[in-house]
PDB file of N, CA and C in Angstrom:
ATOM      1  N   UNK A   1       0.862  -1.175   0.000  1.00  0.00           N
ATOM      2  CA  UNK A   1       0.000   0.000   0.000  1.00  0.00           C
ATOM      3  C   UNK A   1       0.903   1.231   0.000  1.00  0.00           C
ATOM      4  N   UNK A   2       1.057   2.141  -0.961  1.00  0.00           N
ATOM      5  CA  UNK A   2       1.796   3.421  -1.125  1.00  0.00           C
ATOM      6  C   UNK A   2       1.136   4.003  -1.102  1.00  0.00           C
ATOM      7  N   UNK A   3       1.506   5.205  -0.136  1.00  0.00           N
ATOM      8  CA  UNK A   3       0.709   6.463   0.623  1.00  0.00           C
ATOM      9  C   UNK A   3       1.174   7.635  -0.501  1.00  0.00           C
ATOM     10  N   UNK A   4       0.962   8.913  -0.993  1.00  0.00           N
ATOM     11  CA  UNK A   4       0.999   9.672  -1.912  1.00  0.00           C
ATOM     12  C   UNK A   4       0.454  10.658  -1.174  1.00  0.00           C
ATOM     13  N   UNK A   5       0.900  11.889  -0.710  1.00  0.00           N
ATOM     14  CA  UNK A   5       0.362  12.773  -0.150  1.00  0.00           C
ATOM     15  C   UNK A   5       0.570  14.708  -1.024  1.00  0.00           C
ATOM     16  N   UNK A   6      -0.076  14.847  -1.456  1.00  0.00           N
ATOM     17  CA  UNK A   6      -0.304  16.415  -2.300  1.00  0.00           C
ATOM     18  C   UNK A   6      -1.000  17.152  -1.067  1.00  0.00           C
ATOM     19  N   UNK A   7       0.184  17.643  -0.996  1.00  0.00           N
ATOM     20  CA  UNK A   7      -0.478  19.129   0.127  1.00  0.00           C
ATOM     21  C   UNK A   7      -0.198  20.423  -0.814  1.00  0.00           C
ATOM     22  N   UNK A   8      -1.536  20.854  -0.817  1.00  0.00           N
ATOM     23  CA  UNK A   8      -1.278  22.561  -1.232  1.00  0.00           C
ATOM     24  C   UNK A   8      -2.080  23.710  -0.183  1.00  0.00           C
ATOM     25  N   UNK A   9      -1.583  23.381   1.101  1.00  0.00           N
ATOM     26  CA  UNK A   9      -2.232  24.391   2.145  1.00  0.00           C
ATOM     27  C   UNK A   9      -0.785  25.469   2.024  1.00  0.00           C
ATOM     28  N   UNK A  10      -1.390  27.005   2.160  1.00  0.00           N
ATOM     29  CA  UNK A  10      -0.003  27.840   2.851  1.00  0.00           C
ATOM     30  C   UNK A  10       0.323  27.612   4.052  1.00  0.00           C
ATOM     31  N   UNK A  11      -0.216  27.153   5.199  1.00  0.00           N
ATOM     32  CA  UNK A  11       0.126  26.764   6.119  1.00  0.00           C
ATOM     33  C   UNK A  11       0.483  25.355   6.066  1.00  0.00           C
ATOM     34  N   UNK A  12       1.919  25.176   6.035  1.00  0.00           N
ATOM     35  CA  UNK A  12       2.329  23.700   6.258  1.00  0.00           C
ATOM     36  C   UNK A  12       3.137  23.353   7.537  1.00  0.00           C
ATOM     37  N   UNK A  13       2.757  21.994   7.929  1.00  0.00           N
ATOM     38  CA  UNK A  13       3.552  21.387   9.336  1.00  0.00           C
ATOM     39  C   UNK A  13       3.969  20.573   8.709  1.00  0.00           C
ATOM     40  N   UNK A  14       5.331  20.055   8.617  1.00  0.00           N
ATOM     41  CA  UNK A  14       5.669  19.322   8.569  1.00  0.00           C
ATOM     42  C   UNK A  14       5.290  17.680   9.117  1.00  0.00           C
ATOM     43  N   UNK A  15       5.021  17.816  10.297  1.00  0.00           N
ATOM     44  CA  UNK A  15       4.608  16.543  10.918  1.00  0.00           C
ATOM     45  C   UNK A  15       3.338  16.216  10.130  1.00  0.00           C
ATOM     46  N   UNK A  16       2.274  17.141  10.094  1.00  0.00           N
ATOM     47  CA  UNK A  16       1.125  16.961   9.367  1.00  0.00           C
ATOM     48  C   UNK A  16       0.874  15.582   8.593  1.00  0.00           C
ATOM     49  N   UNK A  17       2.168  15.485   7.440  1.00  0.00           N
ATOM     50  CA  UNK A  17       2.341  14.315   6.590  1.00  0.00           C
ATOM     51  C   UNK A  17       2.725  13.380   7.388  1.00  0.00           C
ATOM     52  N   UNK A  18       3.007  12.823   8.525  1.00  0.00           N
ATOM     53  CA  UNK A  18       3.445  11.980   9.584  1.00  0.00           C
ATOM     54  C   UNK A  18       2.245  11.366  10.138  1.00  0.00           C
ATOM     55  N   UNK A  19       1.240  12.440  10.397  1.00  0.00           N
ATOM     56  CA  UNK A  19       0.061  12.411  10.883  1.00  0.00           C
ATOM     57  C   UNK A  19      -0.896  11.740   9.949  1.00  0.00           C
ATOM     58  N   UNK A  20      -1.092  12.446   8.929  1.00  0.00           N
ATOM     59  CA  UNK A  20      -2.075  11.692   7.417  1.00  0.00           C
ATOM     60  C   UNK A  20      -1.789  10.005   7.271  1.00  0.00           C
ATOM     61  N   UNK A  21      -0.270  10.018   7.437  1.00  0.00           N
ATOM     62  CA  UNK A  21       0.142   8.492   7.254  1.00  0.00           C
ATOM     63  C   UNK A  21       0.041   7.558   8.388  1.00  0.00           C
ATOM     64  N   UNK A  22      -0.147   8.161   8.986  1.00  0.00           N
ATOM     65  CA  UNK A  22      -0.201   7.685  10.259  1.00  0.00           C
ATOM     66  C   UNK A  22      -1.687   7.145  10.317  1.00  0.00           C
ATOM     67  N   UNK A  23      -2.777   7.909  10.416  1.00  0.00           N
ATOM     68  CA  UNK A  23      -4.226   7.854  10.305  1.00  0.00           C
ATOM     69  C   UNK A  23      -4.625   7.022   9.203  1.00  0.00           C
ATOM     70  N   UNK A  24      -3.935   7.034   8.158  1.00  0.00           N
ATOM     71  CA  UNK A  24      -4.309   6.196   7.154  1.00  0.00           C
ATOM     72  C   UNK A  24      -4.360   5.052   7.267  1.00  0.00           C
ATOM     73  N   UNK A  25      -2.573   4.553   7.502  1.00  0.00           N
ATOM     74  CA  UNK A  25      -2.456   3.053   7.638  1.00  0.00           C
ATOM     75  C   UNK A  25      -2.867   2.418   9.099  1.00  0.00           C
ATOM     76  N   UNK A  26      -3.102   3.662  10.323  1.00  0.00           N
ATOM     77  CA  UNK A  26      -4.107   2.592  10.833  1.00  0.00           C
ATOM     78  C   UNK A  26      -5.208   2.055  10.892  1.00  0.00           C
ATOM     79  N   UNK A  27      -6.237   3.635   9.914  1.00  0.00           N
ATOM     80  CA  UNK A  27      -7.553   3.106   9.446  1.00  0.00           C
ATOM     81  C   UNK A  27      -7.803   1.531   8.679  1.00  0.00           C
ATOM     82  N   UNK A  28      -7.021   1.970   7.655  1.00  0.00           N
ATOM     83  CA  UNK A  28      -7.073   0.934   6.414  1.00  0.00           C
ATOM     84  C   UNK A  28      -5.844  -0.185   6.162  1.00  0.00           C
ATOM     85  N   UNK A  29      -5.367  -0.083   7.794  1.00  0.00           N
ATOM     86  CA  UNK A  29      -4.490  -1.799   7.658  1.00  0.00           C
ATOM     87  C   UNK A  29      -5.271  -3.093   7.346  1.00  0.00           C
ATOM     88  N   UNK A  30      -6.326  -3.206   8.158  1.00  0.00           N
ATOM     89  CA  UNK A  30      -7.162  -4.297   7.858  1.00  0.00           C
ATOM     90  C   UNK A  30      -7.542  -4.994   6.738  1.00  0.00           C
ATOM     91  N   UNK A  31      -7.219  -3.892   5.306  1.00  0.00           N
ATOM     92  CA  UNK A  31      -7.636  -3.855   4.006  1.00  0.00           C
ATOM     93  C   UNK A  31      -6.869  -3.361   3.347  1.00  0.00           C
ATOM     94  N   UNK A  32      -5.426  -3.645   3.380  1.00  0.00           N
ATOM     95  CA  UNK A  32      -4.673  -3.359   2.731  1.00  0.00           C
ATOM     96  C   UNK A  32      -4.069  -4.363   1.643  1.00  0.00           C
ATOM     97  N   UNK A  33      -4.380  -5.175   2.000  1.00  0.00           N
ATOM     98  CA  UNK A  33      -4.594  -6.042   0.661  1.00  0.00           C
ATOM     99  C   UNK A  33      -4.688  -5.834  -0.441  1.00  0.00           C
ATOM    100  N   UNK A  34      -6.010  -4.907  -0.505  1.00  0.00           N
ATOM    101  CA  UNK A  34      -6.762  -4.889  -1.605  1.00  0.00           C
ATOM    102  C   UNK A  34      -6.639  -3.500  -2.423  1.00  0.00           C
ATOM    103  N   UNK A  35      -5.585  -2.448  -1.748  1.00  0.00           N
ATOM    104  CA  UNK A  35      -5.059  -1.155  -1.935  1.00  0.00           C
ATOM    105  C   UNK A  35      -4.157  -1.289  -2.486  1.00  0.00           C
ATOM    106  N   UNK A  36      -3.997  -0.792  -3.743  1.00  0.00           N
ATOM    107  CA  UNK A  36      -2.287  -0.771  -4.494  1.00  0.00           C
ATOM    108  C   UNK A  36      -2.228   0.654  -3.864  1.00  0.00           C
ATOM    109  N   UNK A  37      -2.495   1.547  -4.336  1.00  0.00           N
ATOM    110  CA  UNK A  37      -2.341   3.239  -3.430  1.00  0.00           C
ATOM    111  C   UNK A  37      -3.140   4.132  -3.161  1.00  0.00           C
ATOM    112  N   UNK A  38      -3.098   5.099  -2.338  1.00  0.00           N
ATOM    113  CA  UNK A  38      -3.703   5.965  -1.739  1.00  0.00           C
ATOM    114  C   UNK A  38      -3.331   7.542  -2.196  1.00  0.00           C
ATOM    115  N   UNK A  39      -4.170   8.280  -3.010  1.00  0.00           N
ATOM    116  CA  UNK A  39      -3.876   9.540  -3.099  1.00  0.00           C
ATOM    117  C   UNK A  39      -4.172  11.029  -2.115  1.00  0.00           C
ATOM    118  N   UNK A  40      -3.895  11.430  -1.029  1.00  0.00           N
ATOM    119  CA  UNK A  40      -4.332  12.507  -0.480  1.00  0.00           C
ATOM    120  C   UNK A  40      -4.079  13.447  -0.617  1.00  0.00           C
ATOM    121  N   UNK A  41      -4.909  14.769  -0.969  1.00  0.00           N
ATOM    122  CA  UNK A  41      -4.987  15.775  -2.015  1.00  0.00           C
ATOM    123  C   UNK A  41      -5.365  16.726  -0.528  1.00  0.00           C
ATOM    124  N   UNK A  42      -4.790  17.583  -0.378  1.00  0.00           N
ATOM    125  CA  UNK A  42      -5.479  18.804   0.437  1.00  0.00           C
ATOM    126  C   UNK A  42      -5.049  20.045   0.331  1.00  0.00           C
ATOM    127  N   UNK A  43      -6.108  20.616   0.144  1.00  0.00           N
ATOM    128  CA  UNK A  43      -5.975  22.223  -0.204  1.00  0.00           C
ATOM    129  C   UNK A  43      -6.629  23.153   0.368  1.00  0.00           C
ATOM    130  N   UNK A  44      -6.469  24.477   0.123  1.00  0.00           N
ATOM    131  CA  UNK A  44      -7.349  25.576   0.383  1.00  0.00           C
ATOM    132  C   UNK A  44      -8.164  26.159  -0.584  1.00  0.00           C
ATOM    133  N   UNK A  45      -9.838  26.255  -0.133  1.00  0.00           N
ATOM    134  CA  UNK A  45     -10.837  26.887  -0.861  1.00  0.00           C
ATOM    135  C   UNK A  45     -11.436  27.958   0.006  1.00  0.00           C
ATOM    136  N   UNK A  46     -12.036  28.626  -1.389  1.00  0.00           N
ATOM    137  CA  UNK A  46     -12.420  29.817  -0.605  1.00  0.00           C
ATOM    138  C   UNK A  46     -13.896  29.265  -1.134  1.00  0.00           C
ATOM    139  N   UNK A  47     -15.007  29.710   0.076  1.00  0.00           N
ATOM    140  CA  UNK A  47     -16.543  29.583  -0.198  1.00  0.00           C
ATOM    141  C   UNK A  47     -17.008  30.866  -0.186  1.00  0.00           C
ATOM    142  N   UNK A  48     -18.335  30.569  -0.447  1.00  0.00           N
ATOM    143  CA  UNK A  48     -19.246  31.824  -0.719  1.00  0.00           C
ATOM    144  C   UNK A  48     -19.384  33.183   0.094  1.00  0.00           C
ATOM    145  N   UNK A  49     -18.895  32.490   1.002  1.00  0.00           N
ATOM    146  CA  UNK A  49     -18.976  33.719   2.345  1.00  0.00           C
ATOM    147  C   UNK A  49     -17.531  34.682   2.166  1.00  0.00           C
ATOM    148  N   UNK A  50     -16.712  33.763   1.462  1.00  0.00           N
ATOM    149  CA  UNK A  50     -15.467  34.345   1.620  1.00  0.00           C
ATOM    150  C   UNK A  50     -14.291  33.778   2.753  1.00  0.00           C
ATOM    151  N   UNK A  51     -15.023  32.549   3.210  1.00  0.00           N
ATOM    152  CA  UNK A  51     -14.368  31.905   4.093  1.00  0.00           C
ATOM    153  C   UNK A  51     -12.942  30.982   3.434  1.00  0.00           C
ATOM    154  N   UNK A  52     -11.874  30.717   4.107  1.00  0.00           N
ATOM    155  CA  UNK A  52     -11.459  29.645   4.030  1.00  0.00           C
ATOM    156  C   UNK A  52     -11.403  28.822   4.759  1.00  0.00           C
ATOM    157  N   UNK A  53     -11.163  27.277   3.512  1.00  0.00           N
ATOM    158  CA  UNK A  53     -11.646  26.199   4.409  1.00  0.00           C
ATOM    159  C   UNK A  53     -11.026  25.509   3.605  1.00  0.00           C
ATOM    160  N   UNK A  54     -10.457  23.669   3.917  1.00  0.00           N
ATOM    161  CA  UNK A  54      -9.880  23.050   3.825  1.00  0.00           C
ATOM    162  C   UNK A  54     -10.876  21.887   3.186  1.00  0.00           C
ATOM    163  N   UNK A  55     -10.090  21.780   1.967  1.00  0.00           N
ATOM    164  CA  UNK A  55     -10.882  20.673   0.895  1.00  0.00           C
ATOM    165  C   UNK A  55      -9.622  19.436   1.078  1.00  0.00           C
ATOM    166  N   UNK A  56     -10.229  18.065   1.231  1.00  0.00           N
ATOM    167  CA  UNK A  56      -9.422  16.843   0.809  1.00  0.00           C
ATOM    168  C   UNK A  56     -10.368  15.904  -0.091  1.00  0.00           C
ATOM    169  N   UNK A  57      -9.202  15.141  -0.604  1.00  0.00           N
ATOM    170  CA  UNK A  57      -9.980  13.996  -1.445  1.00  0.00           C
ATOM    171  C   UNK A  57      -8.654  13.183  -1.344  1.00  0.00           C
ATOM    172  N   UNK A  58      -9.464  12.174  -1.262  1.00  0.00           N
ATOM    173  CA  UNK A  58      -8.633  10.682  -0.720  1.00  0.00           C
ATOM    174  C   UNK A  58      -9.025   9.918  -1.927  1.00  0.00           C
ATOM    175  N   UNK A  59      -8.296   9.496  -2.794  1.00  0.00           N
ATOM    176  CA  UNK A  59      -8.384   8.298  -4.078  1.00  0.00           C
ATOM    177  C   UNK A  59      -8.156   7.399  -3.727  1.00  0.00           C
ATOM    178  N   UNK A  60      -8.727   6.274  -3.300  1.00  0.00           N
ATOM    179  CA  UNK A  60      -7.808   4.707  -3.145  1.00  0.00           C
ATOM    180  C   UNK A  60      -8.249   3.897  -4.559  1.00  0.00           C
ATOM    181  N   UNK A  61      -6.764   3.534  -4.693  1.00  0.00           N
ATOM    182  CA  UNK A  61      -6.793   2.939  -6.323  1.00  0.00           C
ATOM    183  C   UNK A  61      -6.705   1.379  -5.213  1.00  0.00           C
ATOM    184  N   UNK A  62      -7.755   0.293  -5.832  1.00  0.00           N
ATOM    185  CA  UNK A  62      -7.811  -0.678  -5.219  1.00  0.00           C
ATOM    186  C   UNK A  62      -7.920  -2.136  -6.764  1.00  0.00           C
ATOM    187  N   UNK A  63      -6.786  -2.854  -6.167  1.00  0.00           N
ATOM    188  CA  UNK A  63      -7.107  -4.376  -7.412  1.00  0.00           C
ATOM    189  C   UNK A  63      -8.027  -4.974  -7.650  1.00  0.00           C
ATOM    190  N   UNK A  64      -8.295  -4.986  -8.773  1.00  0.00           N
ATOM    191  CA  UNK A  64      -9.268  -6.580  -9.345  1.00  0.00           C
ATOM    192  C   UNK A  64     -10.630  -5.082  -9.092  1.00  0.00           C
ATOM    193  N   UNK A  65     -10.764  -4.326  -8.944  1.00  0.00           N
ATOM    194  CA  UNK A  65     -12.090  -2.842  -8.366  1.00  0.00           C
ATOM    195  C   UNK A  65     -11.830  -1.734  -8.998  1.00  0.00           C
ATOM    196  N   UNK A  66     -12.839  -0.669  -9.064  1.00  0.00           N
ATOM    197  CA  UNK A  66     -12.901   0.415  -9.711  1.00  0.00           C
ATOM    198  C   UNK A  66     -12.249   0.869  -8.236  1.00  0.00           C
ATOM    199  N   UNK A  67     -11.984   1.939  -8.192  1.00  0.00           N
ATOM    200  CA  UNK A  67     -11.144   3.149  -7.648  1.00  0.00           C
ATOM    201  C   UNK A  67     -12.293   3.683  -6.521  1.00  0.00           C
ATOM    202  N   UNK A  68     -12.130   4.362  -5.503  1.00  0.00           N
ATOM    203  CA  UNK A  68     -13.060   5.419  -5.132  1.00  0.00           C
ATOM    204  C   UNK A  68     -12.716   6.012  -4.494  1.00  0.00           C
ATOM    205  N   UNK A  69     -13.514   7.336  -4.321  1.00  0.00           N
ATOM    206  CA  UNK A  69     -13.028   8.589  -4.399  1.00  0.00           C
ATOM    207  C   UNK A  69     -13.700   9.228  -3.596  1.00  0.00           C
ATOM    208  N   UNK A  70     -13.414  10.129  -2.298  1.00  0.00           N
ATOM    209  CA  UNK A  70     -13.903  10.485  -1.329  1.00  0.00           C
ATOM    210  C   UNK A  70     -13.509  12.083  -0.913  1.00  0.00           C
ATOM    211  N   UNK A  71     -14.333  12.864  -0.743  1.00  0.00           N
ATOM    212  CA  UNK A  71     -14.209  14.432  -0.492  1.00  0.00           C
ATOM    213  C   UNK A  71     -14.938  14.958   0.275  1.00  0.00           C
ATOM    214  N   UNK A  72     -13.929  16.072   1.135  1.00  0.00           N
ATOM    215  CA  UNK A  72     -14.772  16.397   2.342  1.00  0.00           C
ATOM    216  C   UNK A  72     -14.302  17.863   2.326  1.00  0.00           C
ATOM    217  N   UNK A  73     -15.137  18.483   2.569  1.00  0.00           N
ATOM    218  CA  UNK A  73     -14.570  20.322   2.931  1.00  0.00           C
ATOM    219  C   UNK A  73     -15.137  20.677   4.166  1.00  0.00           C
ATOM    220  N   UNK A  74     -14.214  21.398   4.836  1.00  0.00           N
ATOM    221  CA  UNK A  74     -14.378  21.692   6.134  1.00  0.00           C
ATOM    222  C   UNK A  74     -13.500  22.470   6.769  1.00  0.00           C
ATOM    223  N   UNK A  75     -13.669  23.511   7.381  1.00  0.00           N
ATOM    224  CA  UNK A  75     -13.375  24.753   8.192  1.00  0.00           C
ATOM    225  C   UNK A  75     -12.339  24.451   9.183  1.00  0.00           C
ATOM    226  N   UNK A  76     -12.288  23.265  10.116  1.00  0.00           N
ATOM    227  CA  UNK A  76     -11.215  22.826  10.816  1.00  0.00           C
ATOM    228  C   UNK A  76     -10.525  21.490   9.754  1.00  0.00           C
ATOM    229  N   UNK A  77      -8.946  21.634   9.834  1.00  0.00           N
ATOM    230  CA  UNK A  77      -7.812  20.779   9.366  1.00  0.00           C
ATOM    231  C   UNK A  77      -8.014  19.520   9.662  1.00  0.00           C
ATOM    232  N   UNK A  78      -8.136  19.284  11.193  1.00  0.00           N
ATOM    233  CA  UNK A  78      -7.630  18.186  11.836  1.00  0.00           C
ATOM    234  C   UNK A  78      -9.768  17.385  11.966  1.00  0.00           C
ATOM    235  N   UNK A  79     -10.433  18.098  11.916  1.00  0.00           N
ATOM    236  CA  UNK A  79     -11.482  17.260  11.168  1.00  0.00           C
ATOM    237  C   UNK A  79     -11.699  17.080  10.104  1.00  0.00           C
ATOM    238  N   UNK A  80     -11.456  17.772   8.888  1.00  0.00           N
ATOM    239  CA  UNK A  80     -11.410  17.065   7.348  1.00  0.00           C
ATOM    240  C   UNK A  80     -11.012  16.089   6.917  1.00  0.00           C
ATOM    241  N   UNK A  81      -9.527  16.063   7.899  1.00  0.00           N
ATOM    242  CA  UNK A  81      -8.783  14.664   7.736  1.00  0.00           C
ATOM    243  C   UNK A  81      -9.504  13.659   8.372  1.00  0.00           C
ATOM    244  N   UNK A  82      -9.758  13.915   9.141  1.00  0.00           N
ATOM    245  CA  UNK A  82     -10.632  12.310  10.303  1.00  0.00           C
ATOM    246  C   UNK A  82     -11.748  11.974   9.544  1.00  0.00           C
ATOM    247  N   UNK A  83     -12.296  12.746   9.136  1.00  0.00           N
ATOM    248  CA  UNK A  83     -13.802  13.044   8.231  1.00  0.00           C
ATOM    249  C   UNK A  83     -13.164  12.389   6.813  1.00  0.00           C
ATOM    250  N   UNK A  84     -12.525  12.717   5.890  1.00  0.00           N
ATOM    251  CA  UNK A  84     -12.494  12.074   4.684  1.00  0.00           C
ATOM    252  C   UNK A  84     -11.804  10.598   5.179  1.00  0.00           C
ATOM    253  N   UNK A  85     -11.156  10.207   5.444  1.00  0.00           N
ATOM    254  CA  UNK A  85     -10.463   9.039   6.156  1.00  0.00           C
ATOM    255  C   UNK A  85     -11.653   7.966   6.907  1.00  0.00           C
ATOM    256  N   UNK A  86     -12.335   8.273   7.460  1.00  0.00           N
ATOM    257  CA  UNK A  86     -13.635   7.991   8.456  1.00  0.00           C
ATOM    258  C   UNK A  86     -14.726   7.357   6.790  1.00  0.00           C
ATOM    259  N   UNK A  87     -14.827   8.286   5.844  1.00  0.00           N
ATOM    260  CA  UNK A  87     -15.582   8.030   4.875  1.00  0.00           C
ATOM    261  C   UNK A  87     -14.696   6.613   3.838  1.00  0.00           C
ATOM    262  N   UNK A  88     -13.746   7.141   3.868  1.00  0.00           N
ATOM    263  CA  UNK A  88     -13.242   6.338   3.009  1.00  0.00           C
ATOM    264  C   UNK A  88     -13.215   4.605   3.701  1.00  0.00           C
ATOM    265  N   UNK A  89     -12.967   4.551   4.811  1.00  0.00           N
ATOM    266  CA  UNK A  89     -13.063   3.286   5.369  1.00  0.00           C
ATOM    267  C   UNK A  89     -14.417   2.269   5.174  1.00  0.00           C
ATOM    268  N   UNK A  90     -15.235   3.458   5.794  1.00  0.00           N
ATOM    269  CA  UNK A  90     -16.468   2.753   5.466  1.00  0.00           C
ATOM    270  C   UNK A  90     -17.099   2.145   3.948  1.00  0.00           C
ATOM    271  N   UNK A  91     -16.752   3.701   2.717  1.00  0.00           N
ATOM    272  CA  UNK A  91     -16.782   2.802   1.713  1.00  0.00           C
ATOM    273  C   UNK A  91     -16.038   1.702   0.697  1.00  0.00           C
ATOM    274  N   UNK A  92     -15.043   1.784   1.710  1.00  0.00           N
ATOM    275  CA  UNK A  92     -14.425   0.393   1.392  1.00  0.00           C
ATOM    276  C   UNK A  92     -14.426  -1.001   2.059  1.00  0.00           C
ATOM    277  N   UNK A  93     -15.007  -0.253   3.227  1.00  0.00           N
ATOM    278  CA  UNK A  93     -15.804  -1.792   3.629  1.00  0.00           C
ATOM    279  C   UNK A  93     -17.202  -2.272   3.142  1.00  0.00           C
ATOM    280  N   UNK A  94     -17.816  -1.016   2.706  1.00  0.00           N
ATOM    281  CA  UNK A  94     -19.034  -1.496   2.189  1.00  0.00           C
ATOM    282  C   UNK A  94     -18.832  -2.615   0.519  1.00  0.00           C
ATOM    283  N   UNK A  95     -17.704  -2.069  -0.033  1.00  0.00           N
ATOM    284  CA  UNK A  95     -17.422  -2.342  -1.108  1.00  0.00           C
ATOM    285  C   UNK A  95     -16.653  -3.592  -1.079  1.00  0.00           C
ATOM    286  N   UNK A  96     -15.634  -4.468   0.111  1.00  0.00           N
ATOM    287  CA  UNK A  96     -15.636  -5.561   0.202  1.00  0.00           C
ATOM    288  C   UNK A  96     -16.706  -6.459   0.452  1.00  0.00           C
ATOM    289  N   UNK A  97     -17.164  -6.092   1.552  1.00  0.00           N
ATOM    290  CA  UNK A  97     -18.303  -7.040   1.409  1.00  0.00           C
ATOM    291  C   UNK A  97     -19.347  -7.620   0.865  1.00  0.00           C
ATOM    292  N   UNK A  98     -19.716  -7.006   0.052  1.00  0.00           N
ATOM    293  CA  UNK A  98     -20.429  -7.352  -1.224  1.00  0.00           C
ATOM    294  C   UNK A  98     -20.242  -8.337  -2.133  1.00  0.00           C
TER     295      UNK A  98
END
């Protein structure tokens, strides 16, 4: 399972990417099998209000399966990540079991 991480926030931590990988492979050890890689994309958007806020999308390219693709926008960092990660698990468990 290869982790791939695209950060385009102006605010960067270094550890941050420590953290993403971290959250990842303990979400989705269980099912790593079935993961050739993981793309995490996070950026800054601006919304209607004029706010910024933090967009991710998590790609898991998975074998022998179509791909899927998960996006979350949200105002706090450290919930977007738990939040797209949180989504992505589930629909990849929904999608094994079947």
């Amino acid at each position: 399972m290869k982790i791939a991480i695209e950060n385009g926030l102006t605010e960067y931590d270094s550890s941050m990417e420590e953290h993403i990988q971290r959250k990842l492979r303990l979400a989705l050890s269980k099912m790593a099998a079935n993961i050739s890689t993981i793309t995490f994309t996070i950026n800054e958007v601006v919304d209607q209000q004029g706010q910024v806020e933090k967009h991710c999308l998590l790609l898991l390219s998975l074998y022998q399966m179509p791909n899927i693709a998960i996006e979350e926008t949200q105002a706090d960092l450290a919930f977007v990540i738990d939040r797209v990660i949180q989504k992505a698990t589930r629909a990849l468990s929904r999608k094994l079991s079947v």
